[in-house]
C-alpha atoms as a PDB file:
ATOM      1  CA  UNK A   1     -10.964  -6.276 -14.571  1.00  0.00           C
ATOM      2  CA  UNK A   2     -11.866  -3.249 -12.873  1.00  0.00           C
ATOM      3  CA  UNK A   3     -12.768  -4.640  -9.711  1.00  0.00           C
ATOM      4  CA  UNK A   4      -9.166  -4.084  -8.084  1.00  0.00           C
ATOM      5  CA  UNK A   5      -7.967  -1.214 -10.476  1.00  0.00           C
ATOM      6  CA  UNK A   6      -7.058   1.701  -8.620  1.00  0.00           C
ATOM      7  CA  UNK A   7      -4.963   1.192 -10.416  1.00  0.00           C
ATOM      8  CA  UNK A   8      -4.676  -1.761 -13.086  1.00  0.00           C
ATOM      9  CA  UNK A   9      -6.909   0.320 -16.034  1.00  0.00           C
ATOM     10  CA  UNK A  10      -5.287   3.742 -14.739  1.00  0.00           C
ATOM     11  CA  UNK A  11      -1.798   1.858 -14.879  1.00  0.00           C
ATOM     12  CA  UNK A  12      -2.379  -0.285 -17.766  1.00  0.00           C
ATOM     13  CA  UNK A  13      -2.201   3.252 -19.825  1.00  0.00           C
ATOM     14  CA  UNK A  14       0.864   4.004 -18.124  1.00  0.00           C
ATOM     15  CA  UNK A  15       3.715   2.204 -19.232  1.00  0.00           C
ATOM     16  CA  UNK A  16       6.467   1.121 -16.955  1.00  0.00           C
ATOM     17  CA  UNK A  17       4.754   2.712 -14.282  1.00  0.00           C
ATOM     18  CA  UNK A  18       2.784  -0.334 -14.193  1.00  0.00           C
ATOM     19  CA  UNK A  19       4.120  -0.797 -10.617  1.00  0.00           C
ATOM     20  CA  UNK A  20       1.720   1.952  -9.083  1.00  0.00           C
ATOM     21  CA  UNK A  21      -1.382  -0.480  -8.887  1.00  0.00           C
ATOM     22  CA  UNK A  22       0.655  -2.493  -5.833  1.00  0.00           C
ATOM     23  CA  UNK A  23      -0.128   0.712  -3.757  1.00  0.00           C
ATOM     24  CA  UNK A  24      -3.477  -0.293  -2.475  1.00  0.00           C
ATOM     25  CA  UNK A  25      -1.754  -3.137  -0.881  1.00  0.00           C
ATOM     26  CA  UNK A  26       0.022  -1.337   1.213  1.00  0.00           C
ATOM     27  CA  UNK A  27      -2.728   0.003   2.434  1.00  0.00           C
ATOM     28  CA  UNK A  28      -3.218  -3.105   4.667  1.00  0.00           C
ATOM     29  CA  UNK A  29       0.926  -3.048   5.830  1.00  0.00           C
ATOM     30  CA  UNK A  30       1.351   0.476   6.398  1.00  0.00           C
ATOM     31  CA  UNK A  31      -1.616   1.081   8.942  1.00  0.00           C
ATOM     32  CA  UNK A  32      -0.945  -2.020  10.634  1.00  0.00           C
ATOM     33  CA  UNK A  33       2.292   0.003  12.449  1.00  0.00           C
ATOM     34  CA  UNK A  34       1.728   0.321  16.333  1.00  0.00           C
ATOM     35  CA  UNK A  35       4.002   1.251  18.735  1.00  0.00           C
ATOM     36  CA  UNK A  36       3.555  -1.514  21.667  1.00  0.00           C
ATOM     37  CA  UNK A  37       6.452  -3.236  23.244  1.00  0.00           C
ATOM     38  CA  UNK A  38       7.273  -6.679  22.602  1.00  0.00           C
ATOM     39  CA  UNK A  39       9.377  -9.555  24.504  1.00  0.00           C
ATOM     40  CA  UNK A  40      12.407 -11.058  22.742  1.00  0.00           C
ATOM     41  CA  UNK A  41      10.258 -14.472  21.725  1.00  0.00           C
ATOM     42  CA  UNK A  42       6.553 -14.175  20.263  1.00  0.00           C
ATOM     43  CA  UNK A  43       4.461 -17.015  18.849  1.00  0.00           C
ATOM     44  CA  UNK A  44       2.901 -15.687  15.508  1.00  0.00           C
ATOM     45  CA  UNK A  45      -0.526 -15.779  17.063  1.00  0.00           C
ATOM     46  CA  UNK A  46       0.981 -13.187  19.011  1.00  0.00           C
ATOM     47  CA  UNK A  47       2.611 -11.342  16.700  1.00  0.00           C
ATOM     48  CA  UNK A  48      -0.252 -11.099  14.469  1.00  0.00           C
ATOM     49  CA  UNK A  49      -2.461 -10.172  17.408  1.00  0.00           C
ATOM     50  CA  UNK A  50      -0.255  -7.163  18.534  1.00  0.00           C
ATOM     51  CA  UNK A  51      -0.659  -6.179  14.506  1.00  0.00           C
ATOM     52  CA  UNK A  52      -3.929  -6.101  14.646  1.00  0.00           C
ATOM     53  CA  UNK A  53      -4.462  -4.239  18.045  1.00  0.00           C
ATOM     54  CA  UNK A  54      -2.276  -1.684  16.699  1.00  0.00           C
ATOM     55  CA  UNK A  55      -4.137  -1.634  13.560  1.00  0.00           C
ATOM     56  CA  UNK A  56      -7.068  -1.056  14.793  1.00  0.00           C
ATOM     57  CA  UNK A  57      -5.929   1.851  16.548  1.00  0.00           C
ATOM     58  CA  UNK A  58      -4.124   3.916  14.066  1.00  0.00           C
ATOM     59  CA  UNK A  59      -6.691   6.715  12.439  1.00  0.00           C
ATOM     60  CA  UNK A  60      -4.196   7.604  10.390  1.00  0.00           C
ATOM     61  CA  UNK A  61      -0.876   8.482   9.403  1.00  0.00           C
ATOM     62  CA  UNK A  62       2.481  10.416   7.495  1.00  0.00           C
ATOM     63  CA  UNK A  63       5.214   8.821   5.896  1.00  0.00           C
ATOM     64  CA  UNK A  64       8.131   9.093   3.633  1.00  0.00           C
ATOM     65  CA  UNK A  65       8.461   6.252   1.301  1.00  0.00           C
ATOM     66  CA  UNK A  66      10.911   4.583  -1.374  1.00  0.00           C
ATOM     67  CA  UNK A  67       9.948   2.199  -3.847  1.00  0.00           C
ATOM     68  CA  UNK A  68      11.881   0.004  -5.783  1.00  0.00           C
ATOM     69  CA  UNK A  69       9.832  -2.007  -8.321  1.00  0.00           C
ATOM     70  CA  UNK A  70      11.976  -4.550  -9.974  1.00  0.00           C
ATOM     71  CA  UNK A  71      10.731  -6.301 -13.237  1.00  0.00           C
ATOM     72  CA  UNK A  72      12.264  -9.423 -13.597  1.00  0.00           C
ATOM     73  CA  UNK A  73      11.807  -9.992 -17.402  1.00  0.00           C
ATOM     74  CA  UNK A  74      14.021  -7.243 -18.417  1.00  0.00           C
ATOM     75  CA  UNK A  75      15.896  -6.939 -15.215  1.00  0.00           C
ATOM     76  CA  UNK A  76      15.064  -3.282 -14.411  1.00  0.00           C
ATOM     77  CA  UNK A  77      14.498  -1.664 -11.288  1.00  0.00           C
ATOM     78  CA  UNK A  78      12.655   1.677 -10.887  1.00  0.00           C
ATOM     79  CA  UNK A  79      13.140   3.434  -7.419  1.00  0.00           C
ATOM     80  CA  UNK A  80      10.959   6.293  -6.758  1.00  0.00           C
ATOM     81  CA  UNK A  81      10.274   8.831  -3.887  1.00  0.00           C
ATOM     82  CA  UNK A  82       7.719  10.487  -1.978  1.00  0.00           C
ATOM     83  CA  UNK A  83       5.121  11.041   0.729  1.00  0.00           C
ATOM     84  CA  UNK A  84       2.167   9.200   1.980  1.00  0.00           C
ATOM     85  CA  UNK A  85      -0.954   9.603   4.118  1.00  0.00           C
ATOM     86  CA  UNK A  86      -3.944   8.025   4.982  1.00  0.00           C
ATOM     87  CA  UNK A  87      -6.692   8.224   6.920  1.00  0.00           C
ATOM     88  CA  UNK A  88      -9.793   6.080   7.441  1.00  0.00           C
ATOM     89  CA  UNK A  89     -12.193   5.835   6.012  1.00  0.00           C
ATOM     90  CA  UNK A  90     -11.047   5.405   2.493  1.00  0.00           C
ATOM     91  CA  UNK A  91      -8.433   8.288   2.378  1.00  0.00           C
ATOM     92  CA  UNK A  92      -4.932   8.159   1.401  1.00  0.00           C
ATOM     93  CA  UNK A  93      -2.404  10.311  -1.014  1.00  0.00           C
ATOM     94  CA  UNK A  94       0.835   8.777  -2.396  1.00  0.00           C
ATOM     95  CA  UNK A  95       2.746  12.214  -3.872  1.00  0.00           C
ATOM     96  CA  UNK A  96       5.980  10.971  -5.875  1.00  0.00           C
ATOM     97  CA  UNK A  97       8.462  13.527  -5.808  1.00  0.00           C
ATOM     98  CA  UNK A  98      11.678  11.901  -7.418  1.00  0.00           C
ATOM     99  CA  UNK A  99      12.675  10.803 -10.111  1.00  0.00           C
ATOM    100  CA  UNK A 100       9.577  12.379 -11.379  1.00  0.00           C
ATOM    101  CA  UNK A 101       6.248  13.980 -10.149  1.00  0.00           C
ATOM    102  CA  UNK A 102       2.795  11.694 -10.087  1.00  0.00           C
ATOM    103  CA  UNK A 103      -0.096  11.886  -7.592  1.00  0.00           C
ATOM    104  CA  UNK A 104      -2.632   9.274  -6.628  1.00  0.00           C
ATOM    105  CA  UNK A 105      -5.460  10.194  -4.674  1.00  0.00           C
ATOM    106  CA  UNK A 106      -8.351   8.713  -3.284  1.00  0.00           C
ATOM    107  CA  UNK A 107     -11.435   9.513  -1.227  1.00  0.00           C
ATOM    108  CA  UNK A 108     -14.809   8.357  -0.542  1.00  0.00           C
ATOM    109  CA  UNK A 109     -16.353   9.851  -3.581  1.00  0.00           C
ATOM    110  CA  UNK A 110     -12.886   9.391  -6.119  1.00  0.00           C
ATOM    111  CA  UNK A 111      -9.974   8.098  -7.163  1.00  0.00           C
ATOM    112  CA  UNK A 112      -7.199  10.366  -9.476  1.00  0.00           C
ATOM    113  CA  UNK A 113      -3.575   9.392 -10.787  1.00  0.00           C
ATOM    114  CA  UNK A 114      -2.203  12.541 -12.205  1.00  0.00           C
ATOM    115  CA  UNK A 115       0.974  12.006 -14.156  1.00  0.00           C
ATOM    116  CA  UNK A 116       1.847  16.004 -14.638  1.00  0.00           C
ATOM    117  CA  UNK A 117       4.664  14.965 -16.807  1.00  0.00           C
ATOM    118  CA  UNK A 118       2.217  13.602 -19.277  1.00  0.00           C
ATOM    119  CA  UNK A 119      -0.200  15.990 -18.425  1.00  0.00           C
ATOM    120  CA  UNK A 120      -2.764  13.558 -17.878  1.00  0.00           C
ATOM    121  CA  UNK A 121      -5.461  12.854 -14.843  1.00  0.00           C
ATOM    122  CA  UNK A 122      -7.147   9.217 -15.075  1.00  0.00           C
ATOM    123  CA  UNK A 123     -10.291   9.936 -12.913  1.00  0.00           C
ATOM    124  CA  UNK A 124     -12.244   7.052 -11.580  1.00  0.00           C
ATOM    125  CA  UNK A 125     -15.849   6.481  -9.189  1.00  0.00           C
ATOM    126  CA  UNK A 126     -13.517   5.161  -5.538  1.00  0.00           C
ATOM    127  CA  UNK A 127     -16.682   2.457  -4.715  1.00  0.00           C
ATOM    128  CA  UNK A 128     -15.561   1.259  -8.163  1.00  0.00           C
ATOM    129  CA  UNK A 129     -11.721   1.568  -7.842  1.00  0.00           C
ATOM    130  CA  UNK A 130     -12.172   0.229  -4.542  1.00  0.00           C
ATOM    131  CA  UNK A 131     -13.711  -2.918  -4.946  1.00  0.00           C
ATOM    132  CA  UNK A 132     -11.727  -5.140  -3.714  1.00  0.00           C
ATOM    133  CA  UNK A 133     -12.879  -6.810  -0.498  1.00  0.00           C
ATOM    134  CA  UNK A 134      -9.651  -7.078   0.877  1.00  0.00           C
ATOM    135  CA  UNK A 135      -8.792  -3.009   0.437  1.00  0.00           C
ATOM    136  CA  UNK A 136     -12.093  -2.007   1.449  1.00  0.00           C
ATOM    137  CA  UNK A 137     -12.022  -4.522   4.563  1.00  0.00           C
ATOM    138  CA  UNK A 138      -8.806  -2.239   5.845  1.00  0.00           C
ATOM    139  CA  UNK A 139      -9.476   0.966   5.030  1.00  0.00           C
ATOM    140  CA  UNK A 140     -12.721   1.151   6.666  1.00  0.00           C
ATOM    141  CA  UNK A 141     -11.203  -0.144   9.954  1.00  0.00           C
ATOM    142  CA  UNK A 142     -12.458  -3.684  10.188  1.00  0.00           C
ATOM    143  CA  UNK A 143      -9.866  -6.152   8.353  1.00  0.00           C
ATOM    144  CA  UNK A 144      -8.810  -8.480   9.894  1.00  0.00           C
ATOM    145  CA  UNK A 145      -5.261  -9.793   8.771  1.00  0.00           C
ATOM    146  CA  UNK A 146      -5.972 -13.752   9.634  1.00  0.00           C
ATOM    147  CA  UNK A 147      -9.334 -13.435   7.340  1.00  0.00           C
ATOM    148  CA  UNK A 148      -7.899 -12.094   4.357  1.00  0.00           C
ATOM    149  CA  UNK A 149      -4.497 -13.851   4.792  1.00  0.00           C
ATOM    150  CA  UNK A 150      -2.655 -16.957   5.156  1.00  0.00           C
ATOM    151  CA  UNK A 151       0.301 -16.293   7.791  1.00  0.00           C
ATOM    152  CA  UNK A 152       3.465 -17.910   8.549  1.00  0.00           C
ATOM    153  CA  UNK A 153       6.581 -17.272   9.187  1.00  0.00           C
ATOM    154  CA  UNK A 154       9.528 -17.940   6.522  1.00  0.00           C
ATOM    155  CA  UNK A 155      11.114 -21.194   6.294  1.00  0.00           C
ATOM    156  CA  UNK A 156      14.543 -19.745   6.762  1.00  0.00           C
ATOM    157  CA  UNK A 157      13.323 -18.130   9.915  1.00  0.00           C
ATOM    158  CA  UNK A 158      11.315 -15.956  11.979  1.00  0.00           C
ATOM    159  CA  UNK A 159      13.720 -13.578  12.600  1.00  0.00           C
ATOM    160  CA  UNK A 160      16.353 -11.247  10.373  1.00  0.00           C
ATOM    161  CA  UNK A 161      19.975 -10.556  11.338  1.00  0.00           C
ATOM    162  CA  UNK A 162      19.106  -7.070  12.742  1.00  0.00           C
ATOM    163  CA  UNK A 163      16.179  -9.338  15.206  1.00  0.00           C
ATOM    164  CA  UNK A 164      13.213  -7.957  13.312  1.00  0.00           C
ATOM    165  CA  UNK A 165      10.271 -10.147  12.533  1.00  0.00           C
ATOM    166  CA  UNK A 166       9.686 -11.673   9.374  1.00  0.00           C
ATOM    167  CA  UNK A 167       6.422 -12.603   8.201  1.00  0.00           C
ATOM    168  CA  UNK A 168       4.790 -13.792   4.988  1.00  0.00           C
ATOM    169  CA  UNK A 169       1.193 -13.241   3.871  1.00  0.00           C
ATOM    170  CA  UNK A 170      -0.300 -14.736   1.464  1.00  0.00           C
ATOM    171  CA  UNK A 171      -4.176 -13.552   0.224  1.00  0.00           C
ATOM    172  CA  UNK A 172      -6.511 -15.853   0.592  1.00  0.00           C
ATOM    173  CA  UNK A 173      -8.546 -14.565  -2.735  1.00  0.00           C
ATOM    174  CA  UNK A 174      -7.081 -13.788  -5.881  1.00  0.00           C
ATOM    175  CA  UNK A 175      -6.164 -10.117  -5.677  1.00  0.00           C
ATOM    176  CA  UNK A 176      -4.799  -8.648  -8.843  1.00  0.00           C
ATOM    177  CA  UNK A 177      -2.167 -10.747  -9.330  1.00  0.00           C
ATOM    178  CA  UNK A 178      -0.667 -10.108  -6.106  1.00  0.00           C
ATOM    179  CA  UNK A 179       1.163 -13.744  -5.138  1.00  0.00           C
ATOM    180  CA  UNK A 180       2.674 -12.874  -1.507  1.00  0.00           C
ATOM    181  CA  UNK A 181       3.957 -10.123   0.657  1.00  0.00           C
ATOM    182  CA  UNK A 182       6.850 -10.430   2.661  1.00  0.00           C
ATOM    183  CA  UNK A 183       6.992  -8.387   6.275  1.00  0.00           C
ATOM    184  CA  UNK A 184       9.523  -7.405   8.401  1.00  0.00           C
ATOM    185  CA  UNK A 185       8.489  -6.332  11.474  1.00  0.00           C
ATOM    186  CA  UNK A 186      10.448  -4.020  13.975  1.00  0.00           C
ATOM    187  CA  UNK A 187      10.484  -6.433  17.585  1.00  0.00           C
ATOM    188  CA  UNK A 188      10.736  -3.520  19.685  1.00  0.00           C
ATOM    189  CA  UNK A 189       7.539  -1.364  18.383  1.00  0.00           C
ATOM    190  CA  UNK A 190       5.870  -3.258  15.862  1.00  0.00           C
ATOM    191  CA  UNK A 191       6.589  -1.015  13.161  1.00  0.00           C
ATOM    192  CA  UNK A 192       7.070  -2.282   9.746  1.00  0.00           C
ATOM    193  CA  UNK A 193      10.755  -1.737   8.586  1.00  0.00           C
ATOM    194  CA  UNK A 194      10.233  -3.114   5.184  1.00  0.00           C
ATOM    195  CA  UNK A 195       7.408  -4.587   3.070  1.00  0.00           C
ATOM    196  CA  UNK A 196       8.096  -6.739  -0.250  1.00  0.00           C
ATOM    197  CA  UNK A 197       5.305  -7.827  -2.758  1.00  0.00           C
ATOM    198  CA  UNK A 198       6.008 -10.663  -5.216  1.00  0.00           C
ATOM    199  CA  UNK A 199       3.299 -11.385  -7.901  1.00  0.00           C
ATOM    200  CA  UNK A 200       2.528 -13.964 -10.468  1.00  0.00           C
ATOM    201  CA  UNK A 201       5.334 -12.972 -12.830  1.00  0.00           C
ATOM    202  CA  UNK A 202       8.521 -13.129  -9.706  1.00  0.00           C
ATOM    203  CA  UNK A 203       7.952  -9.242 -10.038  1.00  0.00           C
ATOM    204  CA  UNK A 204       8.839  -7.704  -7.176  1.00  0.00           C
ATOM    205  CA  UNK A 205       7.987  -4.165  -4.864  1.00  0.00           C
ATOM    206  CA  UNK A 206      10.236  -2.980  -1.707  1.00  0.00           C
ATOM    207  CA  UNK A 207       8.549  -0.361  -0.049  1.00  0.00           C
ATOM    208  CA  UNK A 208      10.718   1.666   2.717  1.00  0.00           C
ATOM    209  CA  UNK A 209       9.123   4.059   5.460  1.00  0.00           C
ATOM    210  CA  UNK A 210      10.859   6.792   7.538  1.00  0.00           C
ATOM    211  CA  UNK A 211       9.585   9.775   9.795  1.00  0.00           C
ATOM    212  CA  UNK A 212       6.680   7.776  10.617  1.00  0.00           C
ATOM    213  CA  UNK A 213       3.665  10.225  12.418  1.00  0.00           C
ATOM    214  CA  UNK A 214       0.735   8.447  13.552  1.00  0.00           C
ATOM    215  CA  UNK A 215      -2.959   9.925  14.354  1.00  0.00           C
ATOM    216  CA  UNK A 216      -2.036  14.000  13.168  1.00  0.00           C
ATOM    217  CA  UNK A 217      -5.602  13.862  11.799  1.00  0.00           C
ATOM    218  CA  UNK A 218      -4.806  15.122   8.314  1.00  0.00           C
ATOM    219  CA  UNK A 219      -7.520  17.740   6.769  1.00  0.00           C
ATOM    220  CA  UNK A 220      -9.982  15.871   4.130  1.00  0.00           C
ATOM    221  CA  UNK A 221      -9.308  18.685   1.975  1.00  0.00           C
ATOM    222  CA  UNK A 222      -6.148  17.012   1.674  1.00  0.00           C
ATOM    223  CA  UNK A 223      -7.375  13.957  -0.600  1.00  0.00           C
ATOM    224  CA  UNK A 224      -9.443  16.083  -3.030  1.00  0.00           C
ATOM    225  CA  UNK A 225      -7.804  16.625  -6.429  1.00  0.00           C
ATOM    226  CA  UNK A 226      -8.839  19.305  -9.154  1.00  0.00           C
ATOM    227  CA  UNK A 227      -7.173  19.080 -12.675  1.00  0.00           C
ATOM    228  CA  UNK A 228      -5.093  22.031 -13.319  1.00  0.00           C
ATOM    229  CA  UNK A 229      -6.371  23.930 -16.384  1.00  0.00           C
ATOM    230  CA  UNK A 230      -5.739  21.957 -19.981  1.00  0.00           C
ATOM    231  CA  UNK A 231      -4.843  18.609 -18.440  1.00  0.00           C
ATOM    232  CA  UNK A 232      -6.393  15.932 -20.178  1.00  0.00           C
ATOM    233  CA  UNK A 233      -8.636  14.075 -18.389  1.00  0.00           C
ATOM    234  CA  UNK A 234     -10.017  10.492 -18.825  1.00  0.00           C
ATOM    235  CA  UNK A 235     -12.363   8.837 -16.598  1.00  0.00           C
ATOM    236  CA  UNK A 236     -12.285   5.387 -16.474  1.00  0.00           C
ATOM    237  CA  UNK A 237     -15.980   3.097 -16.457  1.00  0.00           C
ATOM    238  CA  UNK A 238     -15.980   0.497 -13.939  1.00  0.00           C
ATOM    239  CA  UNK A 239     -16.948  -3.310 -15.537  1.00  0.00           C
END
């Protein structure tokens, strides 16, 4: 199933690191942050509306990340480090920098993981890696959150103990494995604070952001990748 495999082929052949693949999801949370005011009470028509406006407004954007991916069956959590951009359309870089150095990179023409500790790329076509309706839908600039998602807010509330918004999503399609995601939302700004994806198998991803810069117009030259001399290199065939 290559239709949603940035990166479940590349990450298939890469062990624990299995977790990478939940990446393109965030896709959809991380350029959804705006910076609009909000009053202390919001419907979730609202809140999703504010989202959206913000959304749909954000070129692009710089972040620090950490990511703790916790598999349940052995009880193991893996947190790892780094830097993100994206831009539209179809443009992003995640650069891991702790505990260990990876790459992924995409752009209109490809996609690359490069795992320099293994010295390995895993090279795909994007159109191919990106064929998921729901990734593509964002990235170009025209998702819309209530289309691709069911929306509520958690049983146990609406609201955390710091005041932040909590929202669930759930897609509306089958999207590799991916069972919910779990939002909190900042209620001052309308950035996200946290993100948490569950899927089919109770495994779970927290993703973290900090030093947050929005619309800095990265250079495209910046999601281009060439394989340093004597890497191996496989390219994967879409199905």
């Amino acid at each position: 199933m290559l239709r949603l495999q940035p990166m479940t082929d590349f990450i298939i052949r890469c062990s624990h690191r299995c977790k990478i693949f939940l990446i393109l999801f965030v896709i959809p949370v991380l350029i959804l942050i705006g910076t609009v005011a909000t009053s202390p009470a919001i419907s979730l028509d609202e809140l999703v509306a504010n989202i959206q406006t913000a959304y749909n407004h954000t070129a692009d954007f710089k972040a620090n990340f950490m990511q703790k991916a916790t598999i349940k069956s052995i009880d193991r959590t893996i947190i790892e480090k780094g830097t993100v951009y994206l831009k539209k359309p179809e443009r992003m870089l995640w650069n891991y920098t702790k505990p260990s150095m990876k790459k992924l990179i995409i752009n209109p023409s490809k996609a690359w993981l490069y795992m320099p500790d293994d010295n390995i790329v895993y090279i795909q076509d994007a159109k191919k890696a990106l064929s998921s309706k729901m990734t593509i839908r964002f990235l170009t600039g025209i998702g819309k959150l209530k289309d691709d998602f069911e929306i509520a807010f958690p049983g146990n509330g609406s609201v955390n103990t710091e005041g932040n918004y909590i929202i669930t999503l759930i897609p509306r399609k089958y999207e590799a494995g991916i069972k919910s995601l779990l939002l909190t939302v900042d209620r001052n700004n309308f950035r996200i604070v946290e993100c948490v994806f569950t899927d089919m198998y109770d495994n779970t991803t927290r993703l973290s952001f900090s030093d947050i810069k929005f619309n800095i117009n990265p250079p495209d030259e910046l999601f281009n990748f060439t394989p340093p001399p004597g890497v191996e290199i496989y390219n994967i065939q879409g199905q």
